[in-house]
N, C-alpha and C. Protein backbone atom coordinates (compact mmCIF):
# COMPACT_ATOMS: atom_id res chain seq x y z
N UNK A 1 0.84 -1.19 0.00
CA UNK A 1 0.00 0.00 0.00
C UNK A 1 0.89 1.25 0.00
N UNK A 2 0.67 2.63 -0.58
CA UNK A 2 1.30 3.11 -0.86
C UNK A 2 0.78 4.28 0.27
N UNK A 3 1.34 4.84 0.49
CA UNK A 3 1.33 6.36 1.89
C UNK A 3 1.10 7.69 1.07
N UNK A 4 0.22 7.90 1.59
CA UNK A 4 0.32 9.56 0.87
C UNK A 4 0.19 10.54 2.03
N UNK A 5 1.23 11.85 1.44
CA UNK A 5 1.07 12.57 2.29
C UNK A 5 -0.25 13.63 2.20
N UNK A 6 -1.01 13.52 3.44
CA UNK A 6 -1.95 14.10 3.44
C UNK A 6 -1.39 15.91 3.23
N UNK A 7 -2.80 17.20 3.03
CA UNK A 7 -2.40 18.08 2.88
C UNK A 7 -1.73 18.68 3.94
N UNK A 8 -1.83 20.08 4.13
CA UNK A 8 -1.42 20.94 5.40
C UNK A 8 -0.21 21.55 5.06
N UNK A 9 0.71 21.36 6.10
CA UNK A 9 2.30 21.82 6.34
C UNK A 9 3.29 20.84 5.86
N UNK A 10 3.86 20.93 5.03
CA UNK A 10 5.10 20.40 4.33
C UNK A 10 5.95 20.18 5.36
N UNK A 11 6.70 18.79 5.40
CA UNK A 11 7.71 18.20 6.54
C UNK A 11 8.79 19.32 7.00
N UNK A 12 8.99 19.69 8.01
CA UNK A 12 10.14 20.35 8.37
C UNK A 12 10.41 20.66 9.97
N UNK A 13 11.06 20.95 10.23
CA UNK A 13 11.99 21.12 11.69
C UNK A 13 11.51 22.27 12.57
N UNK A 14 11.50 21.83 13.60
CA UNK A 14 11.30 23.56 14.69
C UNK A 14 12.39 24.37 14.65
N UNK A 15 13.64 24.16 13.79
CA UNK A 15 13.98 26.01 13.71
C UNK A 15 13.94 26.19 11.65
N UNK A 16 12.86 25.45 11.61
CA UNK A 16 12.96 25.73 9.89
C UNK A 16 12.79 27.01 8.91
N UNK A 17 11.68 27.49 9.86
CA UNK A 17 11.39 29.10 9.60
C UNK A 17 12.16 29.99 9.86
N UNK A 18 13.32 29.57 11.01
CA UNK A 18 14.43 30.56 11.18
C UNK A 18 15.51 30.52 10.35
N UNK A 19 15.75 29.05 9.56
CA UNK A 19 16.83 28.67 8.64
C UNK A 19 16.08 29.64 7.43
N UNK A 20 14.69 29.13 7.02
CA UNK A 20 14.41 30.35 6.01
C UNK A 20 14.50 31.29 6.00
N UNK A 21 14.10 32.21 6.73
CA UNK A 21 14.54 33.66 7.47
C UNK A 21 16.35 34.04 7.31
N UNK A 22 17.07 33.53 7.57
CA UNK A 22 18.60 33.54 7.76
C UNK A 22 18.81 33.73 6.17
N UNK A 23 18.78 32.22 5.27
CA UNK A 23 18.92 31.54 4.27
C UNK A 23 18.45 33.15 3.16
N UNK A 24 16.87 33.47 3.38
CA UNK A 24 16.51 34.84 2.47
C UNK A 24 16.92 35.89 2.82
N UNK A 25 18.00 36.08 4.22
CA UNK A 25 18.92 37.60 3.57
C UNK A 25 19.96 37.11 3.21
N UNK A 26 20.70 35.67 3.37
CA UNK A 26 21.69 35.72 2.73
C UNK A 26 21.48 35.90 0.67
N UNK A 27 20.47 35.42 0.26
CA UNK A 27 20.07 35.27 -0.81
C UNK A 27 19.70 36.28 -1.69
N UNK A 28 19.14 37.30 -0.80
CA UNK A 28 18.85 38.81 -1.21
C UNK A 28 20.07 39.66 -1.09
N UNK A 29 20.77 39.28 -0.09
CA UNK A 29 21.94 39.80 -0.17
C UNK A 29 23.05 39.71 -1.25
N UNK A 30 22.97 38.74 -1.80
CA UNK A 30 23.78 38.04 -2.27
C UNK A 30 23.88 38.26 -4.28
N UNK A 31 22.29 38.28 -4.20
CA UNK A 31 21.77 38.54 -5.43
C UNK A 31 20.66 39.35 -5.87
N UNK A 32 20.14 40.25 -4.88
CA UNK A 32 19.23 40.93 -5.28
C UNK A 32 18.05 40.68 -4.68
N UNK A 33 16.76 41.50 -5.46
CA UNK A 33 15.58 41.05 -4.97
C UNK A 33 14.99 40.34 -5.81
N UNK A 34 15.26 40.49 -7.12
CA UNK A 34 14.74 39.96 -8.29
C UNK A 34 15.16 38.65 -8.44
N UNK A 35 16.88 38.75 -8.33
CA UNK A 35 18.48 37.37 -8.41
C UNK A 35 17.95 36.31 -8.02
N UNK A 36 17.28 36.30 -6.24
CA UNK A 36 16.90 35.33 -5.07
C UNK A 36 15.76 35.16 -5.75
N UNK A 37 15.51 33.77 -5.62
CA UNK A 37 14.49 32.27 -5.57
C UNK A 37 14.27 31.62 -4.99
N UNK A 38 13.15 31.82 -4.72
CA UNK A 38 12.28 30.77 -3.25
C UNK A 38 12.67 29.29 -3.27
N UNK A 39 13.16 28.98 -4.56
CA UNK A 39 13.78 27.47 -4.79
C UNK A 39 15.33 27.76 -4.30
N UNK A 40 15.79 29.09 -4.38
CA UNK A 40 17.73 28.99 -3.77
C UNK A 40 17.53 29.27 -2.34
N UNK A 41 16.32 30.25 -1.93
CA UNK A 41 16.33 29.61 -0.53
C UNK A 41 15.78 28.65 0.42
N UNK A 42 15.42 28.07 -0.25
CA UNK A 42 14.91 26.46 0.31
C UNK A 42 15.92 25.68 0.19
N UNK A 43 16.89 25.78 -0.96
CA UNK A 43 17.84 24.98 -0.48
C UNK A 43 19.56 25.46 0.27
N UNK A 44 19.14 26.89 0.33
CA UNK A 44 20.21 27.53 0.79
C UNK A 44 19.41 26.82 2.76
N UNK A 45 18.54 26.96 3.31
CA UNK A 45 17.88 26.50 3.90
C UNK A 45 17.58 24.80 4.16
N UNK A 46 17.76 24.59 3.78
CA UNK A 46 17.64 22.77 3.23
C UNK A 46 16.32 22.18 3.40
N UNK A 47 15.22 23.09 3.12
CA UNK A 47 14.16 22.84 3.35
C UNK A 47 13.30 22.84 1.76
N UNK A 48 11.81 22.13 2.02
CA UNK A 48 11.30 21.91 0.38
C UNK A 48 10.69 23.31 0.39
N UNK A 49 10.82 23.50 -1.19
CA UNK A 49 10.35 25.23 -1.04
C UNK A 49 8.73 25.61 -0.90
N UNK A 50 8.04 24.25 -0.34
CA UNK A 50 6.67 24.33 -0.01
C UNK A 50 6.64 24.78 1.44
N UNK A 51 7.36 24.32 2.33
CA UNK A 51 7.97 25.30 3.30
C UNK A 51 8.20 26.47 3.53
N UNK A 52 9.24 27.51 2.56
CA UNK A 52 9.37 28.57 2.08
C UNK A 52 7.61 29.06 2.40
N UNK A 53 6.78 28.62 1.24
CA UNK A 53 5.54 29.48 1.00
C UNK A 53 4.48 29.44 2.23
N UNK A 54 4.78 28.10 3.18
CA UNK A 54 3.67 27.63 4.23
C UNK A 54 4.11 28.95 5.18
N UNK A 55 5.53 28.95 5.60
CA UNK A 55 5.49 29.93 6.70
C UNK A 55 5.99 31.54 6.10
N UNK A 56 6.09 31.67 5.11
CA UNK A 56 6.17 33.18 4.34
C UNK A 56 5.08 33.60 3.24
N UNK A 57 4.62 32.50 2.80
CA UNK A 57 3.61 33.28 1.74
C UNK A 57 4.77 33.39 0.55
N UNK A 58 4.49 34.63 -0.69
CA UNK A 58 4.95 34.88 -1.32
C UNK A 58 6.53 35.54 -1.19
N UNK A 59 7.07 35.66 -2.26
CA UNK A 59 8.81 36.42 -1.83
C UNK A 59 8.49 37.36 -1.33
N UNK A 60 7.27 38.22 -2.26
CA UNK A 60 7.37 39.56 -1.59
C UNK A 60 6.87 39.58 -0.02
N UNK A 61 6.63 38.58 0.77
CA UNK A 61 5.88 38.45 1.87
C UNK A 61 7.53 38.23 2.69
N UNK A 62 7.98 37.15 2.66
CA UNK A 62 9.27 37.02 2.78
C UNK A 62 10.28 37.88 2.64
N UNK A 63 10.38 38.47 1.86
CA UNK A 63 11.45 40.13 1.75
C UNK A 63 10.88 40.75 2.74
N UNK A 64 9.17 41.17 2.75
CA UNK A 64 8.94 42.20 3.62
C UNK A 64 9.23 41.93 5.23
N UNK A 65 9.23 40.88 5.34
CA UNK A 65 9.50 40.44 7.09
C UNK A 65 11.20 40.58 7.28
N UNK A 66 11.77 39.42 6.22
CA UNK A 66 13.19 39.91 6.41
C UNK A 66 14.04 40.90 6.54
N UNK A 67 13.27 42.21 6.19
CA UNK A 67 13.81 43.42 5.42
C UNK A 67 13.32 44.26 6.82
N UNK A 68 12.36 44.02 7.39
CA UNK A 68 11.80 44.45 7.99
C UNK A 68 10.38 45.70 7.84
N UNK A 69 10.10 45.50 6.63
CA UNK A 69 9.02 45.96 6.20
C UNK A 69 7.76 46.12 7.08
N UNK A 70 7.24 47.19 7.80
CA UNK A 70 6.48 47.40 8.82
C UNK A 70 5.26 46.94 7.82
N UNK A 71 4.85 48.13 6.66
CA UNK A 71 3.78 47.80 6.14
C UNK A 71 3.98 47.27 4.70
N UNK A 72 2.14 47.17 4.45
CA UNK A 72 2.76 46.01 2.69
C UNK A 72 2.13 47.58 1.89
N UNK A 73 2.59 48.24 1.40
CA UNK A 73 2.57 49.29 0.44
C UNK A 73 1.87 48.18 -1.06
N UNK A 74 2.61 47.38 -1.14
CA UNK A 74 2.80 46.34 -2.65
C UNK A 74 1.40 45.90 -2.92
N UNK A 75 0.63 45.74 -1.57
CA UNK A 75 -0.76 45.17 -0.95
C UNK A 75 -1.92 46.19 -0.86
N UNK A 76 -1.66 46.93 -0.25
CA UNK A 76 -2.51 48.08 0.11
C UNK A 76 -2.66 48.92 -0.67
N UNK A 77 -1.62 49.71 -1.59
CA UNK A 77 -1.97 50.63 -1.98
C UNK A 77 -3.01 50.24 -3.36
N UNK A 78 -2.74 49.02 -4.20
CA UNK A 78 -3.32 48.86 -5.16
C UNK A 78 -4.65 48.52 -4.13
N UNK A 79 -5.14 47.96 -3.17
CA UNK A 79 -6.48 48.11 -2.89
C UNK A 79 -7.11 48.86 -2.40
N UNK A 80 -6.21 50.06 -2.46
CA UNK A 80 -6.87 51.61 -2.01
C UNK A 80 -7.21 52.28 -3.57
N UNK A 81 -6.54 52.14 -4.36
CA UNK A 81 -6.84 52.69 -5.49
C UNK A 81 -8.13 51.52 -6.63
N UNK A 82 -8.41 50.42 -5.94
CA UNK A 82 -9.57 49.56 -6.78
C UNK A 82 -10.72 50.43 -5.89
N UNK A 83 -11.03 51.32 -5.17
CA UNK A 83 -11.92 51.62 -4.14
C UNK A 83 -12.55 52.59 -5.34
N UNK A 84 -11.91 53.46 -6.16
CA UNK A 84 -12.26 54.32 -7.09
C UNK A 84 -11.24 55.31 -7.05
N UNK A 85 -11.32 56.38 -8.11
CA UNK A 85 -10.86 57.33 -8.82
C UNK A 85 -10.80 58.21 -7.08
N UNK A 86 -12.03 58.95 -7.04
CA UNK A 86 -12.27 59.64 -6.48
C UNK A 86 -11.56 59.68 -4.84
N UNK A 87 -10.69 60.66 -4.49
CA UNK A 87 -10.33 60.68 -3.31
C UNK A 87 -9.08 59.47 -3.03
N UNK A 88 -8.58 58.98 -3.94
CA UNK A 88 -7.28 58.16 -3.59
C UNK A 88 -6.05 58.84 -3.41
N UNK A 89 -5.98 59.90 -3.99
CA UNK A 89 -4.47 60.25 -3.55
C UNK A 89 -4.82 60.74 -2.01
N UNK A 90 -5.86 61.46 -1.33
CA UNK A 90 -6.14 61.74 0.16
C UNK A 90 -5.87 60.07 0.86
N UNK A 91 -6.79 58.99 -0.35
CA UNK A 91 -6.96 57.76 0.69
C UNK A 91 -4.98 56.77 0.94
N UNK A 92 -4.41 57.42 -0.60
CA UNK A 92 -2.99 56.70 0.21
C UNK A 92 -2.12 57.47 1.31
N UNK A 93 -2.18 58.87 1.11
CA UNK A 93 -1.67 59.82 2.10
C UNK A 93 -2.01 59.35 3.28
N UNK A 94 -3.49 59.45 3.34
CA UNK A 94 -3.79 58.70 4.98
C UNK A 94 -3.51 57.46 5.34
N UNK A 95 -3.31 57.05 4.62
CA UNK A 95 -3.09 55.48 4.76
C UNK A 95 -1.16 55.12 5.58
N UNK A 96 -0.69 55.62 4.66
CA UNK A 96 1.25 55.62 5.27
C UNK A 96 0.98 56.76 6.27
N UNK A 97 0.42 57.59 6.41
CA UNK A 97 1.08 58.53 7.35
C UNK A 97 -0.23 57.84 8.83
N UNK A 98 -0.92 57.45 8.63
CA UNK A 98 -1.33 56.72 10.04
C UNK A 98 -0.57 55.16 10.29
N UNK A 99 -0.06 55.01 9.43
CA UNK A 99 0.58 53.79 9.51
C UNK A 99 2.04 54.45 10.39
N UNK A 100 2.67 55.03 9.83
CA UNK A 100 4.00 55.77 10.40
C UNK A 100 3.49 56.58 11.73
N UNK A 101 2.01 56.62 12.15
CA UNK A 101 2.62 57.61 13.13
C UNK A 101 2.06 56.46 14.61
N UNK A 102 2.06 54.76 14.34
CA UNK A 102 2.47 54.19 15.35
C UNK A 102 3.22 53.97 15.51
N UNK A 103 4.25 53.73 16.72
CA UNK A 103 5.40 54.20 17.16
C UNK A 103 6.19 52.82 16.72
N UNK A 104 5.67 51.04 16.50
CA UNK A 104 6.03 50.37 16.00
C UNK A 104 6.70 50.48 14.39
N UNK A 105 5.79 50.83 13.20
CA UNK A 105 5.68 51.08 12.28
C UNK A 105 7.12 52.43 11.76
N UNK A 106 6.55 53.22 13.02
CA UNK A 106 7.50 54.64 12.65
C UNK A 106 8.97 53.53 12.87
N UNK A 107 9.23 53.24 14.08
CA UNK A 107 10.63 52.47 14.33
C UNK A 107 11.13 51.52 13.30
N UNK A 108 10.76 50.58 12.88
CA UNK A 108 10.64 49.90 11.76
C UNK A 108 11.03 50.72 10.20
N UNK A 109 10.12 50.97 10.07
CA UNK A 109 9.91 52.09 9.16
C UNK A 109 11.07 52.86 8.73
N UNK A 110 11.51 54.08 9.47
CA UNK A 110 12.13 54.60 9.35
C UNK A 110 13.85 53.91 9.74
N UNK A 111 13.61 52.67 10.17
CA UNK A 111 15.36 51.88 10.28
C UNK A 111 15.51 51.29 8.70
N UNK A 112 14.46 51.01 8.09
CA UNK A 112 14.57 50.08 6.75
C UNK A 112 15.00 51.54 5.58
N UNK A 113 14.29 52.57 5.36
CA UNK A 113 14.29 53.74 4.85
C UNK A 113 15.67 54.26 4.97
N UNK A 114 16.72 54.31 6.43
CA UNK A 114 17.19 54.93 6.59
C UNK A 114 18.58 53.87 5.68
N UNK A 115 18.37 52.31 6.36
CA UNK A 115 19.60 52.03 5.62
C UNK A 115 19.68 51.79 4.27
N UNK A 116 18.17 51.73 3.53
CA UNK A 116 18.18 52.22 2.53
C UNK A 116 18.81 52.96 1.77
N UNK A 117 18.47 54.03 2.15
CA UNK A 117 19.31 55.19 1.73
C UNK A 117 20.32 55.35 1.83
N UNK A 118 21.24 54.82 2.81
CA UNK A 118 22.84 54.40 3.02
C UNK A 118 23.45 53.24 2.54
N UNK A 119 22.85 52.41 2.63
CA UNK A 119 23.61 51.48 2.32
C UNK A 119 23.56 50.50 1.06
N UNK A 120 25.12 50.53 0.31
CA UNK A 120 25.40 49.90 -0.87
C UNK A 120 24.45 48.80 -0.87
N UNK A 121 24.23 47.69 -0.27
CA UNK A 121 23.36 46.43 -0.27
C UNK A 121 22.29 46.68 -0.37
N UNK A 122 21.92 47.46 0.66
CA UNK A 122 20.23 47.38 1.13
C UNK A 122 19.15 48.04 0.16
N UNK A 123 20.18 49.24 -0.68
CA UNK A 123 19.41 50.05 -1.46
C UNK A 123 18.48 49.42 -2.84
N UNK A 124 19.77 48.26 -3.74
CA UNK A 124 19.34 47.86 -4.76
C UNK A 124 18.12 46.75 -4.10
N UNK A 125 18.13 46.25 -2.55
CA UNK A 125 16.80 44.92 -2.49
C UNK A 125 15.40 45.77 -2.84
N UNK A 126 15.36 47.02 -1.89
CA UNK A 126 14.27 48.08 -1.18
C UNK A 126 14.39 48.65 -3.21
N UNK A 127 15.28 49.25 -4.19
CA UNK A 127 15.16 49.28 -5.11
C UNK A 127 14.21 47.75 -6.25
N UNK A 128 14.86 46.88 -6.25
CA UNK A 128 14.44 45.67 -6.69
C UNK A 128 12.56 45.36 -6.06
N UNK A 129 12.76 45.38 -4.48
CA UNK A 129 10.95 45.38 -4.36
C UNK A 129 10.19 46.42 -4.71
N UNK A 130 10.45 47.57 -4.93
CA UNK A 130 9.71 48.64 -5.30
C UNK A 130 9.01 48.29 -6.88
N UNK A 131 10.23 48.10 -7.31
CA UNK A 131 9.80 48.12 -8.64
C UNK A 131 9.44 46.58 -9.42
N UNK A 132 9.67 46.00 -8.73
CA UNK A 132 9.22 44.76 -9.32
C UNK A 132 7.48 44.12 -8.53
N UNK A 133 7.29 44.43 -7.16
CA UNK A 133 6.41 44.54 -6.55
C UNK A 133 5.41 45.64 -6.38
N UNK A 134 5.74 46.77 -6.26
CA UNK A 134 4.56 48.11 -5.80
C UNK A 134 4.20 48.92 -6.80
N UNK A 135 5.45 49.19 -7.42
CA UNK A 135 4.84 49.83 -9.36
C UNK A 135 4.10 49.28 -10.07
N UNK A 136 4.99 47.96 -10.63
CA UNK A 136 3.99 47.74 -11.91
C UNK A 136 2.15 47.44 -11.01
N UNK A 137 2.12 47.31 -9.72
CA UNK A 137 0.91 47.21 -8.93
C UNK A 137 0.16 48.23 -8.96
N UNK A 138 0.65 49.10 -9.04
CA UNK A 138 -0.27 50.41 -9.39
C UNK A 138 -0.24 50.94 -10.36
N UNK A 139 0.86 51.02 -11.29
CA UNK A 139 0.35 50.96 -12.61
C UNK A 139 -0.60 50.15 -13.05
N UNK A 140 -0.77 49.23 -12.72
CA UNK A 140 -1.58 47.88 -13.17
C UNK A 140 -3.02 48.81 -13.04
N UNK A 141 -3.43 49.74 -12.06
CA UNK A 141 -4.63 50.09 -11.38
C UNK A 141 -5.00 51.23 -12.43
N UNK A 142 -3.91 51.96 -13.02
CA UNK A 142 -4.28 53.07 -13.67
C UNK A 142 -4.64 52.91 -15.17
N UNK A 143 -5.06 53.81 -15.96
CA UNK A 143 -5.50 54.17 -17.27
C UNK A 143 -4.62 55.09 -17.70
N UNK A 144 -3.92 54.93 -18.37
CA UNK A 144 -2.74 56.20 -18.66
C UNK A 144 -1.30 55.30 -19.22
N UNK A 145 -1.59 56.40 -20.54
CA UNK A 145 -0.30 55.54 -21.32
C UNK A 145 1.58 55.44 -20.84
N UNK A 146 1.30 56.48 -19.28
CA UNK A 146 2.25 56.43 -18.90
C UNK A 146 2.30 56.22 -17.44
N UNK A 147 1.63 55.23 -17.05
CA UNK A 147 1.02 54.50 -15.78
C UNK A 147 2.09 54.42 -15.03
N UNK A 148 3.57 53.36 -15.50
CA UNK A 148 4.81 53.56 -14.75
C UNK A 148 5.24 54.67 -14.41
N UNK A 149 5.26 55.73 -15.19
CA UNK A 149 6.04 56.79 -14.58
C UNK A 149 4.76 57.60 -13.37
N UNK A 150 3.83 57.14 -13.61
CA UNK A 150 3.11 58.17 -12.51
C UNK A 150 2.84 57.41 -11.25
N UNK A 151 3.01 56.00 -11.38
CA UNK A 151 3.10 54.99 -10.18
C UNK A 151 4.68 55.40 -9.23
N UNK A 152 5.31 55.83 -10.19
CA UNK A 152 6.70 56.21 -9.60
C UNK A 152 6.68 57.53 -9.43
N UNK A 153 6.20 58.49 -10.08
CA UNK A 153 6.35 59.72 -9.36
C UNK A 153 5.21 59.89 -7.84
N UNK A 154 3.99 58.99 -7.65
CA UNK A 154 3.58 58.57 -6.61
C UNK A 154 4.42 58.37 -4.99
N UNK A 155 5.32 57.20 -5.69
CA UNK A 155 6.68 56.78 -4.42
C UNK A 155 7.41 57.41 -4.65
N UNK A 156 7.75 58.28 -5.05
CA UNK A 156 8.74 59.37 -5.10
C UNK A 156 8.27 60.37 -4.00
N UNK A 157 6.82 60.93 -4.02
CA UNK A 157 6.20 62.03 -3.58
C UNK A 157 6.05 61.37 -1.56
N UNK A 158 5.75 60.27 -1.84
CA UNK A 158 5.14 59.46 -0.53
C UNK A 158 6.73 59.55 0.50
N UNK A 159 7.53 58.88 -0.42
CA UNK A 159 9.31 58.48 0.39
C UNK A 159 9.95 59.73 0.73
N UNK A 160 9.09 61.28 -0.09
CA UNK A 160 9.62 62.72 0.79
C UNK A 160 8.72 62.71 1.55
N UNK A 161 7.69 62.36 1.54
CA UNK A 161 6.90 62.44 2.92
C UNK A 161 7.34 62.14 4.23
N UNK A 162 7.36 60.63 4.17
CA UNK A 162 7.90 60.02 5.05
C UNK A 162 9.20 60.43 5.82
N UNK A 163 10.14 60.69 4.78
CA UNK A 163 11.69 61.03 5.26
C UNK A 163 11.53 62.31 5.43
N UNK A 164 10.77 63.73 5.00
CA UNK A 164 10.81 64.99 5.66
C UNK A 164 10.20 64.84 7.13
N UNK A 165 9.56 63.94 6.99
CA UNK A 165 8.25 64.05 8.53
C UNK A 165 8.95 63.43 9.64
N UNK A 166 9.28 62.07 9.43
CA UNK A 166 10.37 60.60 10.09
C UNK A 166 11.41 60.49 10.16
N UNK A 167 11.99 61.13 9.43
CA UNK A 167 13.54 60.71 8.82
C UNK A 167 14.10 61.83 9.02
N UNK A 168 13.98 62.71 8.55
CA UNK A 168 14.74 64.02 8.43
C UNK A 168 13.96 65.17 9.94
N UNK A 169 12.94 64.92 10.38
CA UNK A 169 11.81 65.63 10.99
C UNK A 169 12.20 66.99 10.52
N UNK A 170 11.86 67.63 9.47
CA UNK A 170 11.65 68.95 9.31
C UNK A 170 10.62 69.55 10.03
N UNK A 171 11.12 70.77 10.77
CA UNK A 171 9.63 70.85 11.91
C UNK A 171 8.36 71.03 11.87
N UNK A 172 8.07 71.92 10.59
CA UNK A 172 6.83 71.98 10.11
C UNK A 172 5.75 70.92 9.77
N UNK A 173 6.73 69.96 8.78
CA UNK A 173 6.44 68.78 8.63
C UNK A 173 6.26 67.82 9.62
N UNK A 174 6.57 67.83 10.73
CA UNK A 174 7.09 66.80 12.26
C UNK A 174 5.89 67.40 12.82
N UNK A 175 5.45 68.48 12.47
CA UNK A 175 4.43 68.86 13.50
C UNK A 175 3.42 69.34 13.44
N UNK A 176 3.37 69.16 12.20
CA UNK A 176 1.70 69.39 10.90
C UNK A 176 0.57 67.96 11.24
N UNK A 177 -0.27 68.67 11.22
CA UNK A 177 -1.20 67.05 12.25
C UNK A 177 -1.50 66.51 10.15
N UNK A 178 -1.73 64.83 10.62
CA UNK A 178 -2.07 63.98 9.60
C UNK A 178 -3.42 64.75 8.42
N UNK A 179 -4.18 65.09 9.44
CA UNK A 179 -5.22 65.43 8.40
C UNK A 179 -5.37 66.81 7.46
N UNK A 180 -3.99 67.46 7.95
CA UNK A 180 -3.19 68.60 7.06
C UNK A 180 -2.52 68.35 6.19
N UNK A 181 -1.55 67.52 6.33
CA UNK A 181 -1.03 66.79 5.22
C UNK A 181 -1.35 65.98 4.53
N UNK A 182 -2.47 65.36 4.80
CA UNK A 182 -3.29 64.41 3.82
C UNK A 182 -4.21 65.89 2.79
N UNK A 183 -4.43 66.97 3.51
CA UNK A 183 -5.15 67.76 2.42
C UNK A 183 -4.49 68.41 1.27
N UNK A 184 -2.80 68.87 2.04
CA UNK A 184 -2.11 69.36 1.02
C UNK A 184 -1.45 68.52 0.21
N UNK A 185 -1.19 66.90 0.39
CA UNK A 185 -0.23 66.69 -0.17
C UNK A 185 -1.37 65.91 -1.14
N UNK A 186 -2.54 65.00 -0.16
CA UNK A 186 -3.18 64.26 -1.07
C UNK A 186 -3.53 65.22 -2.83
N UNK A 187 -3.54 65.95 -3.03
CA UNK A 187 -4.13 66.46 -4.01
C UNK A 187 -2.60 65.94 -5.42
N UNK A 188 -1.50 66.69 -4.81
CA UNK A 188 -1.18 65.86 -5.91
C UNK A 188 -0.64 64.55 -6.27
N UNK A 189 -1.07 63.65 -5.36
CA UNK A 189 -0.91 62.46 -5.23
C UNK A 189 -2.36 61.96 -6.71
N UNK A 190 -3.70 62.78 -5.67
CA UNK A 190 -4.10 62.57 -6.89
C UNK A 190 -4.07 62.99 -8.66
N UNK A 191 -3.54 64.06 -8.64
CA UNK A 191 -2.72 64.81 -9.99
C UNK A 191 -1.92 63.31 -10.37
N UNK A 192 -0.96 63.11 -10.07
CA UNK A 192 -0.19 62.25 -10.42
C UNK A 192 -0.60 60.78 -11.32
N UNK A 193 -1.90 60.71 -9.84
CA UNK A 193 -2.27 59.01 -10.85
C UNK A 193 -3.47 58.81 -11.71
N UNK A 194 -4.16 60.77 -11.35
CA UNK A 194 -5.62 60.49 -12.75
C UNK A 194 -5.61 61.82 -13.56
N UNK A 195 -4.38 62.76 -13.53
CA UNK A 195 -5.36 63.94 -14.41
C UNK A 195 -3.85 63.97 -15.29
């Protein structure tokens, strides 16, 4: 008689999720965000890469934990913009800047951003998920023959947000309440992705 394995959780070890975890920054490190394969870290890991997906989900789910990604931008923002036309650049403004102003999120947040921006490695992964994950995602959402570039001048507009307010605290900015800056900035957020 032959054994089958029933469904569920794919065979693996109580520190298997930590070997994956380890295994996907060496892998991202190593090669990118795009380079790394859920099949090189399963076996950089020595685990089956059904594993990989049981306790991470997708890469981009996996980058975002490893990386330390507070929120899923890649996730959210395209289901803020299926909501409609109307009022999305206010609805992503509010969306990151209440996300950043819990004190988890802000900490997080602003440590991934910062070595971002510094550092030779870290820049091209946080480069590599942007654009392979959160652009073509919102381009995907828009009508416009030049959807990429306005999905990117979007995260362009959002990452001075963040880093004037978090990062840099310019004081005005540090101390302008959320629903001020969702009025001034949302507007050309919405410029950007419908007019």
């Amino acid at each position: 008689m032959v054994s089958r394995r029933g469904r569920g959780r794919p065979p693996g070890d109580s520190d298997a999720r930590e070997r994956i975890a380890a295994a996907a920054t060496h892998e991202f490190g190593e090669h990118g965000y795009d380079g790394a394969t859920v099949r090189a870290i399963a076996a950089r890991a020595d685990v089956d890469p059904a594993l990989v997906h049981h306790y991470f989900g997708a890469k981009a789910d996996l980058f975002a934990e490893v990386a330390g990604f507070p929120v899923r931008p890649d996730v959210e923002v395209p289901a803020i913009l299926r909501g409609g036309p109307h009022g999305a650049g206010e609805r992503i403004v509010r969306f990151v800047l209440e996300a950043f102003e819990r004190p988890d999120v802000r900490k997080r947040g602003v440590m991934v951003l910062r070595t971002a921006i510094s550092g030779r490695l870290t820049g091209p992964l946080v480069t590599g998920f942007l654009t392979l994950e959160l652009l073509p995602r919102i381009a995907n959402e828009l009508d416009a023959p030049d959807a990429e570039l306005r999905a990117t001048l979007v995260a362009s507009q959002i990452a001075g947000l963040i880093i004037a307010r978090y990062v840099v605290k310019l004081p005005a900015m540090r101390d302008a309440e959320v629903d001020e800056l969702v009025a001034l900035v949302g507007p050309t957020i919405q410029r950007y992705l419908f007019d």
